[in-house]
PDB file of N, CA and C in Angstrom:
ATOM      1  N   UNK A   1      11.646   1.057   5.023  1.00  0.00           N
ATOM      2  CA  UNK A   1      11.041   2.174   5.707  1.00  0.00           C
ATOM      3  C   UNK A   1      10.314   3.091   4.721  1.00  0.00           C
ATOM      4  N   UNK A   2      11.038   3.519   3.794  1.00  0.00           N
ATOM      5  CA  UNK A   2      10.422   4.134   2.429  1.00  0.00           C
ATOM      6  C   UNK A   2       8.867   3.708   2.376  1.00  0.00           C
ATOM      7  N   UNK A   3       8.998   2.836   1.687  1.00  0.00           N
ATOM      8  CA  UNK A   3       7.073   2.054   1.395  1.00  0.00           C
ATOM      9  C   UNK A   3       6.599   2.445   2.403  1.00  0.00           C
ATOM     10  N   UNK A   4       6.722   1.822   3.565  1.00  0.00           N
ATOM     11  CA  UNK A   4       5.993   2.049   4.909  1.00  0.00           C
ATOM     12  C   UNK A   4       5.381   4.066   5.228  1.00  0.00           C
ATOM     13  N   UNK A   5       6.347   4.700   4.823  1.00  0.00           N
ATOM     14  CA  UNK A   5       5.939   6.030   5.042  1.00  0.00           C
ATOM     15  C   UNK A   5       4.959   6.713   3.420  1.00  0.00           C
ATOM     16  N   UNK A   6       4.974   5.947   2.508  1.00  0.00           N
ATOM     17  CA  UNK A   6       4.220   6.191   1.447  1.00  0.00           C
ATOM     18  C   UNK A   6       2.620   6.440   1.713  1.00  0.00           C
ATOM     19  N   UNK A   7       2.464   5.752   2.866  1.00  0.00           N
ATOM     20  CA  UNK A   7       1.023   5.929   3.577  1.00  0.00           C
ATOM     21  C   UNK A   7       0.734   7.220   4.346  1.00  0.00           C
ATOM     22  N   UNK A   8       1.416   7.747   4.199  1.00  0.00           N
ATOM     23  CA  UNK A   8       2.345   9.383   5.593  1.00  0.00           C
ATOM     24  C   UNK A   8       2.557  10.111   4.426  1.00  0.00           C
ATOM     25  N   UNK A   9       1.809  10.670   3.988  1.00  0.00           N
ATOM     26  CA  UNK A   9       3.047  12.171   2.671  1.00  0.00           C
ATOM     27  C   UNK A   9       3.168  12.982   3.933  1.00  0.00           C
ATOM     28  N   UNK A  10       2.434  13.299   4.434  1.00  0.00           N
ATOM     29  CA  UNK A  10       3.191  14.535   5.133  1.00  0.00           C
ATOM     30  C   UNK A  10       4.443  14.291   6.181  1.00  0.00           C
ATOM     31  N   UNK A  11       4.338  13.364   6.621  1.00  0.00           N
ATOM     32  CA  UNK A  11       5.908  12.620   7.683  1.00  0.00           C
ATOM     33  C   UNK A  11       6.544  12.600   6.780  1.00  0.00           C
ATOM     34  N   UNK A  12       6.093  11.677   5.492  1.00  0.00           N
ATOM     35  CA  UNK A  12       7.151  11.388   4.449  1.00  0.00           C
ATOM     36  C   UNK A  12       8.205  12.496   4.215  1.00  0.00           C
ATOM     37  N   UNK A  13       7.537  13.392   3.613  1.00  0.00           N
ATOM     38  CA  UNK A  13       7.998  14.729   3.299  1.00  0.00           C
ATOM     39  C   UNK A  13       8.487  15.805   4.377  1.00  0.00           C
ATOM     40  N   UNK A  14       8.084  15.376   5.654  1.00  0.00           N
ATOM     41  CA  UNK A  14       8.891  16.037   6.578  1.00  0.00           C
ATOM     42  C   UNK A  14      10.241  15.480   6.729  1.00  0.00           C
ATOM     43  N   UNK A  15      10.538  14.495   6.963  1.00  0.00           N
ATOM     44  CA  UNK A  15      11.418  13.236   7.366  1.00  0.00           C
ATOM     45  C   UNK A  15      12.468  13.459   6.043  1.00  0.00           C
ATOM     46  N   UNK A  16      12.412  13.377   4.731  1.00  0.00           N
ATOM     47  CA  UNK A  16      13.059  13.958   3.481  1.00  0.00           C
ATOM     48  C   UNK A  16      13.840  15.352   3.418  1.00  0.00           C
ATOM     49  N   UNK A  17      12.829  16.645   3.589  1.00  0.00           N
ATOM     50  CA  UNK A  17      13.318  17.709   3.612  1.00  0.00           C
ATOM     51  C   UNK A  17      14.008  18.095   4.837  1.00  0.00           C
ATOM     52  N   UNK A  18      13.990  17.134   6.326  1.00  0.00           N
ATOM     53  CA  UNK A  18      14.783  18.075   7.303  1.00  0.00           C
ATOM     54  C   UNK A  18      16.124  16.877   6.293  1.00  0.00           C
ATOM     55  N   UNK A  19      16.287  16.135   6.279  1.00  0.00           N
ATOM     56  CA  UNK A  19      17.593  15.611   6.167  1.00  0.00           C
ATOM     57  C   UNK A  19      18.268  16.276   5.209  1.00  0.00           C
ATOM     58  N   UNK A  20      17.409  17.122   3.589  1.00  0.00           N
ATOM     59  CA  UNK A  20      18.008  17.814   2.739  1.00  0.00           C
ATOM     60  C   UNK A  20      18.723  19.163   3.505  1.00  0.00           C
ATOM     61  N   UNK A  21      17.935  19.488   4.319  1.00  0.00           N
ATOM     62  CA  UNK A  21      18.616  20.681   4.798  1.00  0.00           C
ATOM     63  C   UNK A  21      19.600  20.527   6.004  1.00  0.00           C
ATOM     64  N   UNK A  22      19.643  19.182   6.059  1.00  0.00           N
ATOM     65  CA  UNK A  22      21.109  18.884   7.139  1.00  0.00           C
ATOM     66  C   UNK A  22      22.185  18.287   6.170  1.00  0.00           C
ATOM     67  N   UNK A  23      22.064  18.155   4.885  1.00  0.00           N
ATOM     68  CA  UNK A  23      23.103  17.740   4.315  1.00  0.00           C
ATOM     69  C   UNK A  23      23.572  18.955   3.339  1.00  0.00           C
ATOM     70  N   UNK A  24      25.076  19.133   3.160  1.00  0.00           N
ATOM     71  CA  UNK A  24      25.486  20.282   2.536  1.00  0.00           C
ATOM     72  C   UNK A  24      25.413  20.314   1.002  1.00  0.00           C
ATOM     73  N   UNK A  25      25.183  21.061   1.000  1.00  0.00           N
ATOM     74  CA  UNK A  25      25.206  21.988  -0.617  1.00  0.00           C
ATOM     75  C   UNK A  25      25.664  21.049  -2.069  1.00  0.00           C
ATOM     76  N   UNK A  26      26.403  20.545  -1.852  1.00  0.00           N
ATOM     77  CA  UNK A  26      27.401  20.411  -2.680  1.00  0.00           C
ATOM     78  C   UNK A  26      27.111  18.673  -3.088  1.00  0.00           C
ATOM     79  N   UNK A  27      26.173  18.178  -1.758  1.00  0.00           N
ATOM     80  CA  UNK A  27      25.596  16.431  -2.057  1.00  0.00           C
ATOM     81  C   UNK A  27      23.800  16.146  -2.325  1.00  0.00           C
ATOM     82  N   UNK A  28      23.634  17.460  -2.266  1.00  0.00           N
ATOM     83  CA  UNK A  28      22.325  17.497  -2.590  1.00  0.00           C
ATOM     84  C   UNK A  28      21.563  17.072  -4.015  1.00  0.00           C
ATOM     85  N   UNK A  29      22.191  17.252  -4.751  1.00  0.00           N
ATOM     86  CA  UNK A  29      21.928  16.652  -6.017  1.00  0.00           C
ATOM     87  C   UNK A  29      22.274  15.324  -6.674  1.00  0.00           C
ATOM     88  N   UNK A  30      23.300  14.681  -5.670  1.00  0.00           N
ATOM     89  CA  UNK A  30      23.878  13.655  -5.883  1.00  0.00           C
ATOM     90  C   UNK A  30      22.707  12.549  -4.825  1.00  0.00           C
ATOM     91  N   UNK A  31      22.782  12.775  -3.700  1.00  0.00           N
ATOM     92  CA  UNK A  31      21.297  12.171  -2.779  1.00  0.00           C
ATOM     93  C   UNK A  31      20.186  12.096  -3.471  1.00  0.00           C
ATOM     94  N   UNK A  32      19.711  13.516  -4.869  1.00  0.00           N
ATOM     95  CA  UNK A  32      18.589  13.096  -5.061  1.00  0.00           C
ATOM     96  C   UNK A  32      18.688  12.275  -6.193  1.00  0.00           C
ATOM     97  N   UNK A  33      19.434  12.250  -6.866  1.00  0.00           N
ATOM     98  CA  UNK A  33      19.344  11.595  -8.138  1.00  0.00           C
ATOM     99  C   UNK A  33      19.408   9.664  -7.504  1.00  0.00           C
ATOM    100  N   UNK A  34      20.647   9.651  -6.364  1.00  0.00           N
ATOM    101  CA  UNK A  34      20.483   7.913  -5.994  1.00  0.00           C
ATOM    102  C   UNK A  34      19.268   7.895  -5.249  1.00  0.00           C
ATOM    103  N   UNK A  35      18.470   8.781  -4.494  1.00  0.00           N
ATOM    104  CA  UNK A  35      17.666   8.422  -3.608  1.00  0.00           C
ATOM    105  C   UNK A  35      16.280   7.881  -4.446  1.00  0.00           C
ATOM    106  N   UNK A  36      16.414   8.317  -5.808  1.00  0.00           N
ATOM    107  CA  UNK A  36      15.409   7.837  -6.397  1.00  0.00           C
ATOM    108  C   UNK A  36      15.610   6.283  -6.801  1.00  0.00           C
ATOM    109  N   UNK A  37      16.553   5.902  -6.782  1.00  0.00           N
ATOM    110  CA  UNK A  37      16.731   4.833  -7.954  1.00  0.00           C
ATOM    111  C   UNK A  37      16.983   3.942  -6.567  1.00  0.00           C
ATOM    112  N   UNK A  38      17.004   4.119  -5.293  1.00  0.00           N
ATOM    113  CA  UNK A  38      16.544   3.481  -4.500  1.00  0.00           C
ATOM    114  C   UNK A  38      15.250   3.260  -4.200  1.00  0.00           C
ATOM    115  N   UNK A  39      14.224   4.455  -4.280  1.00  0.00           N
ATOM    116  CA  UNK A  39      13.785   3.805  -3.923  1.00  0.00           C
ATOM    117  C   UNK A  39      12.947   3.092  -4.738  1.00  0.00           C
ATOM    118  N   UNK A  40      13.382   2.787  -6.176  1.00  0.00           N
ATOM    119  CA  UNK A  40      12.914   2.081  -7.344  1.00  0.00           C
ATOM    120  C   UNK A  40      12.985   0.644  -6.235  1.00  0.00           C
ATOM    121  N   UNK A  41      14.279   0.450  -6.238  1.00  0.00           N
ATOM    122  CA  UNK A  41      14.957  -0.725  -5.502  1.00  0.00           C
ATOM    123  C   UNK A  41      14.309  -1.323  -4.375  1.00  0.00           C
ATOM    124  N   UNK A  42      13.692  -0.596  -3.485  1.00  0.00           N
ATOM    125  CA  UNK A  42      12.928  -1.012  -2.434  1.00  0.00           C
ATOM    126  C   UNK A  42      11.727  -1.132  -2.837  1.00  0.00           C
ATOM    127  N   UNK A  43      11.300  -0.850  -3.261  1.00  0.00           N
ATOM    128  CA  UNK A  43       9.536  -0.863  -4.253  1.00  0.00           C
ATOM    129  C   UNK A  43       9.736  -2.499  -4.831  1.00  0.00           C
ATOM    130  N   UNK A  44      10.740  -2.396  -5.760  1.00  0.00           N
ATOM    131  CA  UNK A  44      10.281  -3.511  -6.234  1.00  0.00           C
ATOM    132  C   UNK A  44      10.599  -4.757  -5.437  1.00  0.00           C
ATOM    133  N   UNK A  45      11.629  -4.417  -4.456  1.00  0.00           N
ATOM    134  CA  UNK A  45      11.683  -5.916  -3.526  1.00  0.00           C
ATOM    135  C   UNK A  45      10.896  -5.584  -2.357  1.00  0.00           C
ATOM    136  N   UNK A  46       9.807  -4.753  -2.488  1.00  0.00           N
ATOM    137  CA  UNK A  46       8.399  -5.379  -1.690  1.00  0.00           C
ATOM    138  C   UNK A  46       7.603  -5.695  -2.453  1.00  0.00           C
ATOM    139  N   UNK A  47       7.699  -5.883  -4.004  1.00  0.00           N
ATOM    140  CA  UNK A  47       6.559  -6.313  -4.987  1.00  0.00           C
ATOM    141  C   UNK A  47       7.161  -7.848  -4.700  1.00  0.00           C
ATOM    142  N   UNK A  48       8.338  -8.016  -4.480  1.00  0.00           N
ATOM    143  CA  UNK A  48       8.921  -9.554  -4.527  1.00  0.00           C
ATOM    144  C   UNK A  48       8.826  -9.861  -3.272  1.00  0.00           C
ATOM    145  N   UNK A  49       8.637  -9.521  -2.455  1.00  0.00           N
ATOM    146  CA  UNK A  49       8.115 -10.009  -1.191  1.00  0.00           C
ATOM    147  C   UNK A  49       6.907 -10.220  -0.781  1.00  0.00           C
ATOM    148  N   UNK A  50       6.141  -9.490  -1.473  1.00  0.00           N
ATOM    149  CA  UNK A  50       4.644  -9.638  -1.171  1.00  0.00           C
ATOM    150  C   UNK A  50       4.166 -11.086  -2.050  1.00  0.00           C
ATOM    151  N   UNK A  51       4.879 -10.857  -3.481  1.00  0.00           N
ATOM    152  CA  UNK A  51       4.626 -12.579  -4.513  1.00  0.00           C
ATOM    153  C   UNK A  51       4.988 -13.450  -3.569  1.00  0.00           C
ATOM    154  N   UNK A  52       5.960 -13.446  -2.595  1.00  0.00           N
ATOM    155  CA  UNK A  52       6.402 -14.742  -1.769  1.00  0.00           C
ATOM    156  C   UNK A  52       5.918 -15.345  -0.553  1.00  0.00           C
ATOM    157  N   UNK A  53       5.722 -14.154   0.439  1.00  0.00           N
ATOM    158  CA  UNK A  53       5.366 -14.557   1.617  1.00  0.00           C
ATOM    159  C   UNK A  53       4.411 -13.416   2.131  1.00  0.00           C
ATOM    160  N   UNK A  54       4.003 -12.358   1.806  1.00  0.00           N
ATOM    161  CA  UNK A  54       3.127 -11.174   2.249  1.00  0.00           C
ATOM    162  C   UNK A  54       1.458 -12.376   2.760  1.00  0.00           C
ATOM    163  N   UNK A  55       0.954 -11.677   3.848  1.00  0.00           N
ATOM    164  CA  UNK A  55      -0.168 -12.488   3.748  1.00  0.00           C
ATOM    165  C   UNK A  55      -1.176 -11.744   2.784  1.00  0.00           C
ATOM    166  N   UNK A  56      -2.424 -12.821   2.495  1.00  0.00           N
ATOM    167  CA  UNK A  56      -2.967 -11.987   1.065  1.00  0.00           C
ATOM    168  C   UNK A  56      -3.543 -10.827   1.390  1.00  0.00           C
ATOM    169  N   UNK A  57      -3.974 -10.704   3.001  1.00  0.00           N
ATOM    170  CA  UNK A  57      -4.596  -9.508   3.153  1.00  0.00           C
ATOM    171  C   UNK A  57      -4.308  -7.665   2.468  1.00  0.00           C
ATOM    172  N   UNK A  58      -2.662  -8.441   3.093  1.00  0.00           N
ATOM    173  CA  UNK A  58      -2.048  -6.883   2.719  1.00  0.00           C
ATOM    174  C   UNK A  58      -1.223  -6.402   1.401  1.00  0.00           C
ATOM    175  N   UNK A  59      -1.160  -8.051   0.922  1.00  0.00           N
ATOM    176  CA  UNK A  59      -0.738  -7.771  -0.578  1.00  0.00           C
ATOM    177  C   UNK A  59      -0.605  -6.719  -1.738  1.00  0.00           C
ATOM    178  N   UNK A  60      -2.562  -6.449  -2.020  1.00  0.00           N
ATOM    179  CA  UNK A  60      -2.810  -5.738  -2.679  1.00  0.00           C
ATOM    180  C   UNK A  60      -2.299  -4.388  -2.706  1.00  0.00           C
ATOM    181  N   UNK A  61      -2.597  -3.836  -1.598  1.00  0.00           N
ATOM    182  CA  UNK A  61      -1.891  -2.359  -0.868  1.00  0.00           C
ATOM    183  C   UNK A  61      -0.586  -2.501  -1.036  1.00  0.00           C
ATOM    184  N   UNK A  62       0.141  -3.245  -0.313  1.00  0.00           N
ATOM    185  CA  UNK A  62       1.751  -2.975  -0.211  1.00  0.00           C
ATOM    186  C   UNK A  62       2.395  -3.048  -1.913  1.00  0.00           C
ATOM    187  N   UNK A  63       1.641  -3.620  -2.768  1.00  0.00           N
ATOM    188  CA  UNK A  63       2.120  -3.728  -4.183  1.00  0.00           C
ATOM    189  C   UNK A  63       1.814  -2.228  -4.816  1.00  0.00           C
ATOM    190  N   UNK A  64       0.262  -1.805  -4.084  1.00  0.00           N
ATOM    191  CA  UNK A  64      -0.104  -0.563  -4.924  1.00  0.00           C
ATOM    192  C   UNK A  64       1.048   0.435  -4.969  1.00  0.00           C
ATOM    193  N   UNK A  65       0.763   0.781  -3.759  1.00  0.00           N
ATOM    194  CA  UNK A  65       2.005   1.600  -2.913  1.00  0.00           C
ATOM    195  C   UNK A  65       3.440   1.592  -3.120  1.00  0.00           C
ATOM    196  N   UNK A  66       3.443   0.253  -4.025  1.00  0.00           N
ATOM    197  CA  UNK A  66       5.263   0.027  -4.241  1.00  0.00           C
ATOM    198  C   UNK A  66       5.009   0.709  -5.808  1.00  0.00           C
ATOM    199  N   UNK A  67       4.115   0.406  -6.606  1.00  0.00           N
ATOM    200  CA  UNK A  67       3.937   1.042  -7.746  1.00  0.00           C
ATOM    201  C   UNK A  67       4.059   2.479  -8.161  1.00  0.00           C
ATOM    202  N   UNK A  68       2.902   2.790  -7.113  1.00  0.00           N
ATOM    203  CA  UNK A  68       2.884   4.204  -7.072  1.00  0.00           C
ATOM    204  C   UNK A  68       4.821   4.819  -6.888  1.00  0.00           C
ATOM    205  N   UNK A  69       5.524   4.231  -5.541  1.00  0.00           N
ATOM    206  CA  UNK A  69       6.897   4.991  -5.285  1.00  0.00           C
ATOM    207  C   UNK A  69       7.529   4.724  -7.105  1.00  0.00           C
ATOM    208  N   UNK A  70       7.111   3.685  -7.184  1.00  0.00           N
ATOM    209  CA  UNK A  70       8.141   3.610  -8.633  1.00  0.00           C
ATOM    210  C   UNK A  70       7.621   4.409  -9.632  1.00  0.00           C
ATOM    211  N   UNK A  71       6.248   4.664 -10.031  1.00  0.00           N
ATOM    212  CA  UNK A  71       5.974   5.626 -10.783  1.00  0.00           C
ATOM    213  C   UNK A  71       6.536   7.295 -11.068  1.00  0.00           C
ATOM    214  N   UNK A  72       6.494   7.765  -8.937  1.00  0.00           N
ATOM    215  CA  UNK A  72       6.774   8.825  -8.768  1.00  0.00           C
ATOM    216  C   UNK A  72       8.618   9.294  -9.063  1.00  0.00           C
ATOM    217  N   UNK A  73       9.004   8.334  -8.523  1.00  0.00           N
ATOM    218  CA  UNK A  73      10.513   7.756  -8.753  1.00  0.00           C
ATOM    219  C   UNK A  73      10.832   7.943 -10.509  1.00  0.00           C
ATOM    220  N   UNK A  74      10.192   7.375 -11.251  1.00  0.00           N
ATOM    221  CA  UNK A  74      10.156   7.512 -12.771  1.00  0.00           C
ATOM    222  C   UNK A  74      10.557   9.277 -13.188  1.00  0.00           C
ATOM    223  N   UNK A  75       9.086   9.902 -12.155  1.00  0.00           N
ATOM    224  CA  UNK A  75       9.051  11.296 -12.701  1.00  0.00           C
ATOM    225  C   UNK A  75      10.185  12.205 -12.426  1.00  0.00           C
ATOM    226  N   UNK A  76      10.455  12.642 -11.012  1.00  0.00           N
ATOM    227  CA  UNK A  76      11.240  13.616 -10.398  1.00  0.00           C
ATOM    228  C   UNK A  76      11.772  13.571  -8.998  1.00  0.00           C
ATOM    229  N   UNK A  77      12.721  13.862  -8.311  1.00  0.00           N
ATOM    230  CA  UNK A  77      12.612  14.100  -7.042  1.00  0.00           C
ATOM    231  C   UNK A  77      11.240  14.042  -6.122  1.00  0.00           C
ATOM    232  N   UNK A  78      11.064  15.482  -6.616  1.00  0.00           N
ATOM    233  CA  UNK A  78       9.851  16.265  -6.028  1.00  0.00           C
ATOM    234  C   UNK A  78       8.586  15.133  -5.657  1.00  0.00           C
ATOM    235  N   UNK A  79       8.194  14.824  -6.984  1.00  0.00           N
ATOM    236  CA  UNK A  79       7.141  13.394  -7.039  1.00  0.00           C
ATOM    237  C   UNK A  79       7.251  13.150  -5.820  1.00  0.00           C
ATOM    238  N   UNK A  80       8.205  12.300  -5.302  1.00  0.00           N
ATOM    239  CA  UNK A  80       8.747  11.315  -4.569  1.00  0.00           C
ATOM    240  C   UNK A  80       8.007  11.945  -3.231  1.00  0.00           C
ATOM    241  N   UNK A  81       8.515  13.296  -2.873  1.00  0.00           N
ATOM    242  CA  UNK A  81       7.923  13.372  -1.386  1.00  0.00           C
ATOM    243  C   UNK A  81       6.673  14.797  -0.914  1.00  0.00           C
ATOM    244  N   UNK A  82       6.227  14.442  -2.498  1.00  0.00           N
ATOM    245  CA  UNK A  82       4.844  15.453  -2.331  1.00  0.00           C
ATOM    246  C   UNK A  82       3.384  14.552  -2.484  1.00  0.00           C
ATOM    247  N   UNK A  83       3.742  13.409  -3.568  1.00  0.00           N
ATOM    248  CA  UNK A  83       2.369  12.269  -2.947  1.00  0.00           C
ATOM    249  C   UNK A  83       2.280  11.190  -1.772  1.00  0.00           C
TER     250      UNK A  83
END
């Protein structure tokens, strides 16, 4: 679902921040630190899905897009649901 909303910053980033502010205080920092390194995890098994069976049309894109989450993922939280 991640990748798929990478095309959406603004859903993206809606969809992110209501859930930060429905989760309490005290797991908020713990969500962001795994939520990144997920979605390292999902990025790259759509880079491995697209090498296998993606048709070629949509290849290119769905790889960009997995790059980009892993780049932003690299940097900060924030990254993640402001591009």
């Amino acid at each position: 679902m991640w990748i798929q909303t990478w095309r959406y910053s603004n859903w993206r980033k809606e969809l992110v921040l209501t859930f930060l502010s429905r989760l309490p205080q005290n797991k908020k920092k713990v969500f962001k630190g795994l939520f990144r390194f997920v979605v390292i995890d999902q990025a790259l098994s759509e880079i491995r899905w697209n090498a296998e069976i993606c048709k070629k049309k949509y290849k290119r894109q769905v790889i960009l897009s997995s790059l980009e989450a892993i780049k932003n993922s690299l940097r900060d939280f924030n990254s993640l649901i402001n591009h």
